[in-house]
C-alpha atoms as a PDB file:
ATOM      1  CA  UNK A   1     -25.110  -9.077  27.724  1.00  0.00           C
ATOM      2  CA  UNK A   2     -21.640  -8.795  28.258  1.00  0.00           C
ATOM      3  CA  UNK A   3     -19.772 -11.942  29.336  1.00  0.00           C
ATOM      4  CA  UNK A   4     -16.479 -12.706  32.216  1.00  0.00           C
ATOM      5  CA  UNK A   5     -13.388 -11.156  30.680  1.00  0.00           C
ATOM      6  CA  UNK A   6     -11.596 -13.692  28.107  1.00  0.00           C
ATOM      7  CA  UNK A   7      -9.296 -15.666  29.632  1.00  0.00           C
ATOM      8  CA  UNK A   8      -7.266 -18.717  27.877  1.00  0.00           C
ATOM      9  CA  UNK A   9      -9.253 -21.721  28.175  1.00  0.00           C
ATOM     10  CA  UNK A  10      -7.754 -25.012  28.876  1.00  0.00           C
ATOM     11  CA  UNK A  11      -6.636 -27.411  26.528  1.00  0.00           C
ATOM     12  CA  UNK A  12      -5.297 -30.574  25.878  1.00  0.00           C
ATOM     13  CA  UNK A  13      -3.107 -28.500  22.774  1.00  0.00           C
ATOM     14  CA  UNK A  14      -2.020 -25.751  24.898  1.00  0.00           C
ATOM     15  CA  UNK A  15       1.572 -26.417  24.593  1.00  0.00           C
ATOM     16  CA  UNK A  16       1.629 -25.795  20.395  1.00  0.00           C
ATOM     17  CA  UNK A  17       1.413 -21.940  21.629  1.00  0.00           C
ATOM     18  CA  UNK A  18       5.124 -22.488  23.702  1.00  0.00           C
ATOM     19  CA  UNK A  19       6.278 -24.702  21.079  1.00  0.00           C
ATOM     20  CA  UNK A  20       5.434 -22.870  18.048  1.00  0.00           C
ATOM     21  CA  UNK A  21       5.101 -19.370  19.013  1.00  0.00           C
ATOM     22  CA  UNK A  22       8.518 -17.510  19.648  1.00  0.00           C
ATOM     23  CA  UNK A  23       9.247 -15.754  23.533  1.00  0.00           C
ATOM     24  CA  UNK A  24       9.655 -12.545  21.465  1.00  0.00           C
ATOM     25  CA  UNK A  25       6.909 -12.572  19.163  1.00  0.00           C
ATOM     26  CA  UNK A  26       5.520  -8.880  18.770  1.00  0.00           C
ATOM     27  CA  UNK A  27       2.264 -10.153  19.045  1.00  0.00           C
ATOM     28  CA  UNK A  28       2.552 -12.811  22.309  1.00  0.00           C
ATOM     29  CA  UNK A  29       4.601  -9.670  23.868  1.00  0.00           C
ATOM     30  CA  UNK A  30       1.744  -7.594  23.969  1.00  0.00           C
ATOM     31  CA  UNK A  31      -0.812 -10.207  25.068  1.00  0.00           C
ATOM     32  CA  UNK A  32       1.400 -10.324  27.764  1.00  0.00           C
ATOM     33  CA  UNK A  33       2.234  -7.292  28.737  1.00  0.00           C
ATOM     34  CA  UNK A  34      -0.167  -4.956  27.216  1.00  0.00           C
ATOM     35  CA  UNK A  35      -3.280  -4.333  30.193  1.00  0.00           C
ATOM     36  CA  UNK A  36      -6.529  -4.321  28.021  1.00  0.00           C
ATOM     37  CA  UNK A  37      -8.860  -3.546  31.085  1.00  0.00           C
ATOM     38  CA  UNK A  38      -9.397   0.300  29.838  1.00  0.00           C
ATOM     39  CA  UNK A  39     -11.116  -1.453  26.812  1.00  0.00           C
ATOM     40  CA  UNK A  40     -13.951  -2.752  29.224  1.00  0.00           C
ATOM     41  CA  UNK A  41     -13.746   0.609  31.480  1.00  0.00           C
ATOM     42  CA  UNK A  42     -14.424   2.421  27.910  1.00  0.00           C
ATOM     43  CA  UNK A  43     -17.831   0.378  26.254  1.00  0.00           C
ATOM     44  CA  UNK A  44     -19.377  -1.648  29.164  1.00  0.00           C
ATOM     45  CA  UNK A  45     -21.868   1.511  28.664  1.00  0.00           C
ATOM     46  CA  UNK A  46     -23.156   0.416  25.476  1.00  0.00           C
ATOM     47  CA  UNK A  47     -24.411  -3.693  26.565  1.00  0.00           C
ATOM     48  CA  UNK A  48     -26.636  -4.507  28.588  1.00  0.00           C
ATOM     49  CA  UNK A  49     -25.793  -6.347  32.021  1.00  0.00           C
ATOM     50  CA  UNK A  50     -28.922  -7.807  32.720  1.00  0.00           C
ATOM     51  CA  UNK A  51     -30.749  -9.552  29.827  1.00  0.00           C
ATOM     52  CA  UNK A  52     -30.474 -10.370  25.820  1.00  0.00           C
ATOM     53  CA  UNK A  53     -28.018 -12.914  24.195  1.00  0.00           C
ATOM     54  CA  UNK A  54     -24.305 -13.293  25.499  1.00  0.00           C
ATOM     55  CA  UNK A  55     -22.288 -11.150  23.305  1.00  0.00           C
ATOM     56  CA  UNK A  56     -18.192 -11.547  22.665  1.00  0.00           C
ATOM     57  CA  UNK A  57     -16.356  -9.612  25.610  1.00  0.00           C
ATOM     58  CA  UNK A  58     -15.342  -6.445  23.849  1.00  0.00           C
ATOM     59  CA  UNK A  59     -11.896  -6.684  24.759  1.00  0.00           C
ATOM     60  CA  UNK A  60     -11.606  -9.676  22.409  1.00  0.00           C
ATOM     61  CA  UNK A  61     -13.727  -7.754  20.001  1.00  0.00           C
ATOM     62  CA  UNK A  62     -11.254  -5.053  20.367  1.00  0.00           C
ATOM     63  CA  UNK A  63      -8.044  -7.748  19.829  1.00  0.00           C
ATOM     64  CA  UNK A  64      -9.957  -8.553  15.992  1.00  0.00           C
ATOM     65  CA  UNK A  65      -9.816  -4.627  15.423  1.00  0.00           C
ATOM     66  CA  UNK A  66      -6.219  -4.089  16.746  1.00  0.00           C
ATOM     67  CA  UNK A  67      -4.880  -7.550  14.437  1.00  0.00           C
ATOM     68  CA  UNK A  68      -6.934  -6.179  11.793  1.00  0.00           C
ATOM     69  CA  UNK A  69      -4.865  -2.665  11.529  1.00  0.00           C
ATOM     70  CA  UNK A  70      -1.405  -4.660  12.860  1.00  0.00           C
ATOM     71  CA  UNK A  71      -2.166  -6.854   9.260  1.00  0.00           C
ATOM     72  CA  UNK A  72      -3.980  -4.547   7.188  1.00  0.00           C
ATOM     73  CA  UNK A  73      -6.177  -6.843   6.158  1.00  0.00           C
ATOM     74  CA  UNK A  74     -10.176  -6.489   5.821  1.00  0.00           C
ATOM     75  CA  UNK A  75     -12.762  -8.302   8.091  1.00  0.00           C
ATOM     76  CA  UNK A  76     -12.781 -11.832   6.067  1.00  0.00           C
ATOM     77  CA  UNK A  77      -9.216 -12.234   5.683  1.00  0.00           C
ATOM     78  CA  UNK A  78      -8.836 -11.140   9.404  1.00  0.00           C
ATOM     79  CA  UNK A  79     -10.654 -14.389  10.468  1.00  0.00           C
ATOM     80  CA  UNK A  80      -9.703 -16.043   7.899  1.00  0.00           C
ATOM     81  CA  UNK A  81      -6.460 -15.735   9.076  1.00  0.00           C
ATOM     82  CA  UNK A  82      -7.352 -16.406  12.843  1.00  0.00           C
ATOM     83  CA  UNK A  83      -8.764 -19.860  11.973  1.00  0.00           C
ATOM     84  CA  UNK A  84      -5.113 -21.192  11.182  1.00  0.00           C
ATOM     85  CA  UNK A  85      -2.149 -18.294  12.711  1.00  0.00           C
ATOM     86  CA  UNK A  86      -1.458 -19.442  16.473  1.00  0.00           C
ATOM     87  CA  UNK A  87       0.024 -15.990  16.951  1.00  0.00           C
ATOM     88  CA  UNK A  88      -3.408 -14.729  16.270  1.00  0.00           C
ATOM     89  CA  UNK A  89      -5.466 -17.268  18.680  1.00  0.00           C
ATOM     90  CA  UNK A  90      -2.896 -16.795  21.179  1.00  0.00           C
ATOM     91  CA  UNK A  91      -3.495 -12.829  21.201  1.00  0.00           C
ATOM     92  CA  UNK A  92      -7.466 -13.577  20.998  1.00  0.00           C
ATOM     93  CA  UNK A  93      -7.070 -15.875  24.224  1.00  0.00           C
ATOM     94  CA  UNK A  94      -8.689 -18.649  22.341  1.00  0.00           C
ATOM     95  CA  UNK A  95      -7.624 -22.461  22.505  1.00  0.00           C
ATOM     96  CA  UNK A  96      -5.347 -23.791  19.509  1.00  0.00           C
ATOM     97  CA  UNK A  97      -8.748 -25.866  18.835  1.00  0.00           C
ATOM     98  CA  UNK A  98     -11.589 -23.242  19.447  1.00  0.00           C
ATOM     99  CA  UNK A  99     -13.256 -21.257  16.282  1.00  0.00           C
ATOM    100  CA  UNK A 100     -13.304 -17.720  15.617  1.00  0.00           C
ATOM    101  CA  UNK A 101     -16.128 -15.750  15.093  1.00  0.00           C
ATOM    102  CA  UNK A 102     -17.993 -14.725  12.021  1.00  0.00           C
ATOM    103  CA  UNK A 103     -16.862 -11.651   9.713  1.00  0.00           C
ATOM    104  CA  UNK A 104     -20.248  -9.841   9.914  1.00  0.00           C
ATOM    105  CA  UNK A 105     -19.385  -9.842  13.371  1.00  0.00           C
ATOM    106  CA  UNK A 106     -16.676  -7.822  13.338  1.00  0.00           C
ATOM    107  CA  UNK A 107     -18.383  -5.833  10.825  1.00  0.00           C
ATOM    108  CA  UNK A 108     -21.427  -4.966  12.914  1.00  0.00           C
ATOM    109  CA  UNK A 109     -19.019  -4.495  15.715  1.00  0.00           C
ATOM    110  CA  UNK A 110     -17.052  -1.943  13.857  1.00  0.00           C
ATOM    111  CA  UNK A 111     -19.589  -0.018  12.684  1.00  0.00           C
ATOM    112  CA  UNK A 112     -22.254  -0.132  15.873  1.00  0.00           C
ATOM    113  CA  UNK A 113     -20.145  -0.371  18.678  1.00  0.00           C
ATOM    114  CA  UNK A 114     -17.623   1.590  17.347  1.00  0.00           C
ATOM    115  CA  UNK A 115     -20.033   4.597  16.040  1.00  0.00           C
ATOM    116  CA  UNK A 116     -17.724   7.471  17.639  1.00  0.00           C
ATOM    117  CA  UNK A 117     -15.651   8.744  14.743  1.00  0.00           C
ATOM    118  CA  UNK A 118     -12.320   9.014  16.894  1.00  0.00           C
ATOM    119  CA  UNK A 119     -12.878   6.298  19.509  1.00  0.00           C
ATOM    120  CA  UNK A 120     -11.339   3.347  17.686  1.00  0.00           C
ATOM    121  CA  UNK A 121      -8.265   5.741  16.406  1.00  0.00           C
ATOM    122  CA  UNK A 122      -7.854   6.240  20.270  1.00  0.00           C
ATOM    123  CA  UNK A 123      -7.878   3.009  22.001  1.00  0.00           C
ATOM    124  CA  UNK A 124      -5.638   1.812  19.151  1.00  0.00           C
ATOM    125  CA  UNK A 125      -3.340   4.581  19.353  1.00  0.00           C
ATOM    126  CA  UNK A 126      -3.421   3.901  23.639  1.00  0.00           C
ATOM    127  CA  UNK A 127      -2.244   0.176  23.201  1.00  0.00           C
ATOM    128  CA  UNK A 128       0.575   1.198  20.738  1.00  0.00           C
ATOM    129  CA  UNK A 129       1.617   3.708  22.858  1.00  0.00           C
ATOM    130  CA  UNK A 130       1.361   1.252  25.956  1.00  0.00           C
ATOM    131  CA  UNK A 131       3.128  -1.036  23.528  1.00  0.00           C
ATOM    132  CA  UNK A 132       6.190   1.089  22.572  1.00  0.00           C
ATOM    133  CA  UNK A 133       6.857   2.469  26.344  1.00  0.00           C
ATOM    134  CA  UNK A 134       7.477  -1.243  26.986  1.00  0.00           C
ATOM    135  CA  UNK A 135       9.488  -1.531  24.014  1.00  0.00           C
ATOM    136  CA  UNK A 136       7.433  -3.977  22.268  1.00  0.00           C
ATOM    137  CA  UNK A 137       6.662  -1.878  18.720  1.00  0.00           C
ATOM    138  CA  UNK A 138      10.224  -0.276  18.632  1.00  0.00           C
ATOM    139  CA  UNK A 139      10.480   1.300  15.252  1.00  0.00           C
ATOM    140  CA  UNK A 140       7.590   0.145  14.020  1.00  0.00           C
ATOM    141  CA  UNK A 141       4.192   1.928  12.684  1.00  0.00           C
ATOM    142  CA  UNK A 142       0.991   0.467  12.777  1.00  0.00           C
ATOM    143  CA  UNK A 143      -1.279   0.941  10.078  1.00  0.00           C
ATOM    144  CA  UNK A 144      -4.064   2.704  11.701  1.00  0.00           C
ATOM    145  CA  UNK A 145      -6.034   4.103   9.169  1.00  0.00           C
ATOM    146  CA  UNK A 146      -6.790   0.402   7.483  1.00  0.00           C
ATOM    147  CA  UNK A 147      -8.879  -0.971  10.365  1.00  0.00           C
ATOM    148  CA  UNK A 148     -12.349   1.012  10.534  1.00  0.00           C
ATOM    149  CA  UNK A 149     -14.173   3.541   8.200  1.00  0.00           C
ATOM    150  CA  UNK A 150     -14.679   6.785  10.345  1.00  0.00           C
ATOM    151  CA  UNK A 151     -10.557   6.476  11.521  1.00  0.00           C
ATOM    152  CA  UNK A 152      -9.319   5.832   8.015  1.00  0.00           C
ATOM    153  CA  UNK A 153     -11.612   8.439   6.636  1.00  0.00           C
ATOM    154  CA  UNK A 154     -10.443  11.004   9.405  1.00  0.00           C
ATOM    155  CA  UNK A 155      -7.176  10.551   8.048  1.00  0.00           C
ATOM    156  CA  UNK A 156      -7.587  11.220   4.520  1.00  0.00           C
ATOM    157  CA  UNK A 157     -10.585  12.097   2.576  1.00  0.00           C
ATOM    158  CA  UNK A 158     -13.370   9.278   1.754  1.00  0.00           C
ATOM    159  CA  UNK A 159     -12.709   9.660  -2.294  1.00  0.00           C
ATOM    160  CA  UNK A 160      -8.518   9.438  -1.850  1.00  0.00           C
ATOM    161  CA  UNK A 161      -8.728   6.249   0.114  1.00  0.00           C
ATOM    162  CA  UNK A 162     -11.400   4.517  -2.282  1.00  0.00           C
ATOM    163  CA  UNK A 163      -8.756   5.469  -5.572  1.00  0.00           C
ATOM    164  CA  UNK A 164      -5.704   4.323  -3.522  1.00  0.00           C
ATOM    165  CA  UNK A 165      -7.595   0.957  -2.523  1.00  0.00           C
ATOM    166  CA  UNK A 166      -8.448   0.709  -6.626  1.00  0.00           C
ATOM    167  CA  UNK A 167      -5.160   1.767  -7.998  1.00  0.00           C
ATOM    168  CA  UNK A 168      -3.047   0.102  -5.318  1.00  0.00           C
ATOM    169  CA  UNK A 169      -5.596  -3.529  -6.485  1.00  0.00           C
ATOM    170  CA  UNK A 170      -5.216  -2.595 -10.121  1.00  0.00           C
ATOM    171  CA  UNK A 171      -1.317  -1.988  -9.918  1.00  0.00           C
ATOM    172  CA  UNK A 172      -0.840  -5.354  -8.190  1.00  0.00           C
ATOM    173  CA  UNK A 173      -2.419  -7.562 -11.122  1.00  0.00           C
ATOM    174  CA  UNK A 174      -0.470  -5.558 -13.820  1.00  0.00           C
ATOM    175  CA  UNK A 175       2.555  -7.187 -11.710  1.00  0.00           C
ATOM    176  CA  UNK A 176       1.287 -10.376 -11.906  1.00  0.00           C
ATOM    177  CA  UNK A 177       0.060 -10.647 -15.398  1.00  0.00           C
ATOM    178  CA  UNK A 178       0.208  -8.694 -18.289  1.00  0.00           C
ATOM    179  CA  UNK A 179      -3.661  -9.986 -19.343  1.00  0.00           C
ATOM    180  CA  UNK A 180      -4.447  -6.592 -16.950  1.00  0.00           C
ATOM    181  CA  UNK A 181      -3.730  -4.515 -19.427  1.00  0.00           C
ATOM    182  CA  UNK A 182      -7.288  -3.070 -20.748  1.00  0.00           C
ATOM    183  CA  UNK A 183      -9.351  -5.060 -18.737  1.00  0.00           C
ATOM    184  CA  UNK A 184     -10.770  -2.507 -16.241  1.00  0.00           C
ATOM    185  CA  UNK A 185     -12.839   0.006 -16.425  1.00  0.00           C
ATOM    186  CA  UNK A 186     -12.387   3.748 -17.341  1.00  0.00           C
ATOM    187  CA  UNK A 187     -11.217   6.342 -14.695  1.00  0.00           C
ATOM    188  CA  UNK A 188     -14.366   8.491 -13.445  1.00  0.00           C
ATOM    189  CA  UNK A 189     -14.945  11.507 -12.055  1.00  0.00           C
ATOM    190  CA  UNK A 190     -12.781  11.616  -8.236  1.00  0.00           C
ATOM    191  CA  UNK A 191     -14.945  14.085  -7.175  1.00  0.00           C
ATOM    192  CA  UNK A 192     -17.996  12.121  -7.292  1.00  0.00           C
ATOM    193  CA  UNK A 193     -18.307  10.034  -4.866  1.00  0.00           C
ATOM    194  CA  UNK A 194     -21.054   7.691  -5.945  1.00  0.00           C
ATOM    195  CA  UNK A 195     -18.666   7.334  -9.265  1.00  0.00           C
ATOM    196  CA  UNK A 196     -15.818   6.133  -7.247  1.00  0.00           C
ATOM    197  CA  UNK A 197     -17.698   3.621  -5.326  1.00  0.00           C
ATOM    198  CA  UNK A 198     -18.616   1.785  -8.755  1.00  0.00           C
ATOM    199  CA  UNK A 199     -15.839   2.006  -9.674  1.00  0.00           C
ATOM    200  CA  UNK A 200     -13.956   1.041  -6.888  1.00  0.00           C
ATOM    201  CA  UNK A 201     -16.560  -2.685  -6.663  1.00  0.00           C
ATOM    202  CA  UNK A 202     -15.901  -2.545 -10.263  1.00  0.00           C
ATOM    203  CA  UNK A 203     -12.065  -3.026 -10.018  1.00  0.00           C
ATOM    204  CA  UNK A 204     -12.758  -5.528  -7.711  1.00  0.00           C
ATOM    205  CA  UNK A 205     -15.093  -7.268  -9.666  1.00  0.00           C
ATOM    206  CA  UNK A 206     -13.094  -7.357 -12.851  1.00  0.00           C
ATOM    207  CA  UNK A 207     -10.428  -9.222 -10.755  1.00  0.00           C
ATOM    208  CA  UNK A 208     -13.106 -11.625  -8.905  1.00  0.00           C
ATOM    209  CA  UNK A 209     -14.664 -12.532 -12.734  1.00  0.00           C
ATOM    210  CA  UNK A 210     -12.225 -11.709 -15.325  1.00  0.00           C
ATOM    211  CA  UNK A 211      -9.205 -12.645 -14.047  1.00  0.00           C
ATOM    212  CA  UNK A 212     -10.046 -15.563 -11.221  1.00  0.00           C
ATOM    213  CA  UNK A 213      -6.645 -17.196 -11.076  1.00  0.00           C
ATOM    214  CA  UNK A 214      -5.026 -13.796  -9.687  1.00  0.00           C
ATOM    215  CA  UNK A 215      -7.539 -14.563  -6.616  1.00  0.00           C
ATOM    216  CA  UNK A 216      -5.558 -17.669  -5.591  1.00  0.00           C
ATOM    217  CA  UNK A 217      -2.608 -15.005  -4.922  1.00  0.00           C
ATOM    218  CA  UNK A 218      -3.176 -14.342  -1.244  1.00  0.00           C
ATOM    219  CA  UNK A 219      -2.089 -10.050  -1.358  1.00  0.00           C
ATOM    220  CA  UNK A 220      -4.314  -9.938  -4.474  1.00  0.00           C
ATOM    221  CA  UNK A 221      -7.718 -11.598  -2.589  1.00  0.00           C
ATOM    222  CA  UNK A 222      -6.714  -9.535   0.337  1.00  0.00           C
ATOM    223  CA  UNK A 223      -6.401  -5.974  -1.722  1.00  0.00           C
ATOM    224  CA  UNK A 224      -9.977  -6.994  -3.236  1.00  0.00           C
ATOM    225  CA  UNK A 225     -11.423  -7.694  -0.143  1.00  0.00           C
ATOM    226  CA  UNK A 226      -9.918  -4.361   1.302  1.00  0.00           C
ATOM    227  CA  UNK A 227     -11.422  -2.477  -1.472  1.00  0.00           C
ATOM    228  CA  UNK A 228     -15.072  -4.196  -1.405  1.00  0.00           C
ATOM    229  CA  UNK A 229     -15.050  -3.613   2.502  1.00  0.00           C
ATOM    230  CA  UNK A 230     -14.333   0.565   1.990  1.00  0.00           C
ATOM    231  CA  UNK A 231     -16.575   0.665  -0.901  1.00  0.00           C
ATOM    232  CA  UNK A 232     -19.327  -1.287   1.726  1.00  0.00           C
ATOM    233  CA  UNK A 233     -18.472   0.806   4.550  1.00  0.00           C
ATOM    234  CA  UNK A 234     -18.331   3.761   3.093  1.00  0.00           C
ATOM    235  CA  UNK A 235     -21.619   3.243   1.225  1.00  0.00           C
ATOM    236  CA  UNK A 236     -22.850   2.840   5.149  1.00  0.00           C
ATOM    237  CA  UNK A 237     -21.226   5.989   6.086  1.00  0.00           C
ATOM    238  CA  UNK A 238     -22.687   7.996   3.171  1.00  0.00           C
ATOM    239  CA  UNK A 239     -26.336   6.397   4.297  1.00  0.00           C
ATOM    240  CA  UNK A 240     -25.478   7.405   7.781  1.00  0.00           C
ATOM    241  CA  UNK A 241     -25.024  11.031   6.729  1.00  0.00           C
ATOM    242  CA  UNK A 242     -27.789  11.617   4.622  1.00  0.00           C
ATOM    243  CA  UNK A 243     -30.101  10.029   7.538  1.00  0.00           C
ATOM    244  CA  UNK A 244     -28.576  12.189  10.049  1.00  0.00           C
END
């Protein structure tokens, strides 16, 4: 079922988010400011209002996906990062003390709720437009295209954003160390895609095994965890079409 609309609950730590949050943070701005109520308007078709478990109000389900293309970052480090950034909590409307919820959450979220292949492009591209008419994202882009599968691959085809995941991952550990050199695997085939997913979780994995201590590096874990997350949900998407 669909529960109330989030609202900040009280709490005895309330006062961190005035203290340690700025007035003019982009992020407080447009928890502010921004009206999220279309969100509701827009999926309160797809729960059910009368029976099953409580699910998370979409609107804060929504708030993951827009941080997660705002940071660029896949679903783990997303809530990862929400556990500890009070920027983050603030914009989820949770307490400084309350928990965030689990990554396969998100995931499922992503890919069940969010099943239209322009919808999430759409309600993301609303709030930045909301955003900029109030002059909260002046100048600024917002990476779209990392947050969900069907937007990023209606952007650019499924094959060019697996190699620019893997290159971009491979390029950042030949910064960091010159052990890189050699240690992944041979270029395949860019027009197959069941090539590129292998070796796109086998760029990642050479990192994860072979070279552990680059995975301490916080923009190194989060490029691997960006390109095991498009391999995963692209593998989905693949399914998904051959089903259909």
């Amino acid at each position: 079922m669909m529960p109330d609309l989030p609202n900040m609950p009280p709490s005895p730590y309330a006062a961190l988010y005035d203290l340690l949050i700025p007035a003019d943070d982009e992020l407080r701005l447009i928890h502010d400011l921004v009206p999220f109520d279309f969100i509701t308007e827009l999926l309160e078709d797809t729960y059910c209002h009368d029976n099953g478990r409580m699910a998370v109000h979409p609107v804060r389900m929504f708030k993951y996906l827009f941080l997660k293309a705002h940071s660029n970052l896949s679903d783990v480090d997303l809530v990862r990062r929400a556990k500890t950034d009070l920027a983050y909590k603030y914009f989820l409307d949770l307490a400084p003390e309350d928990d965030v919820i689990n990554p396969s959450s998100l995931t499922k979220f992503r890919r069940q709720r969010m099943d239209d292949d322009e919808l999430l492009d759409k309600l993301i591209g609303h709030t930045v437009e909301v955003a900029k008419g109030m002059g909260l994202l002046k100048g600024r882009t917002l990476i779209v295209d990392a947050t969900h599968s069907r937007a990023r691959y209606g952007q650019k085809p499924i094959g060019k954003a697996i190699i620019e995941e893997a290159k971009g991952l491979r390029h950042a550990c030949y910064k960091e160390t010159k052990n890189a050199k050699g240690r992944f695997p041979e270029k395949v085939d860019e027009s197959d895609i069941d090539q590129l997913l292998s070796y796109a979780l086998a760029v990642a994995e050479t990192v994860e095994t072979g070279m552990p201590e680059l995975m301490f590096r916080e923009h190194i874990r989060d490029q691997v965890n960006r390109v095991r997350e498009l391999a995963e949900d692209a593998h989905v998407e693949l399914q998904v079409s051959k089903d259909s």
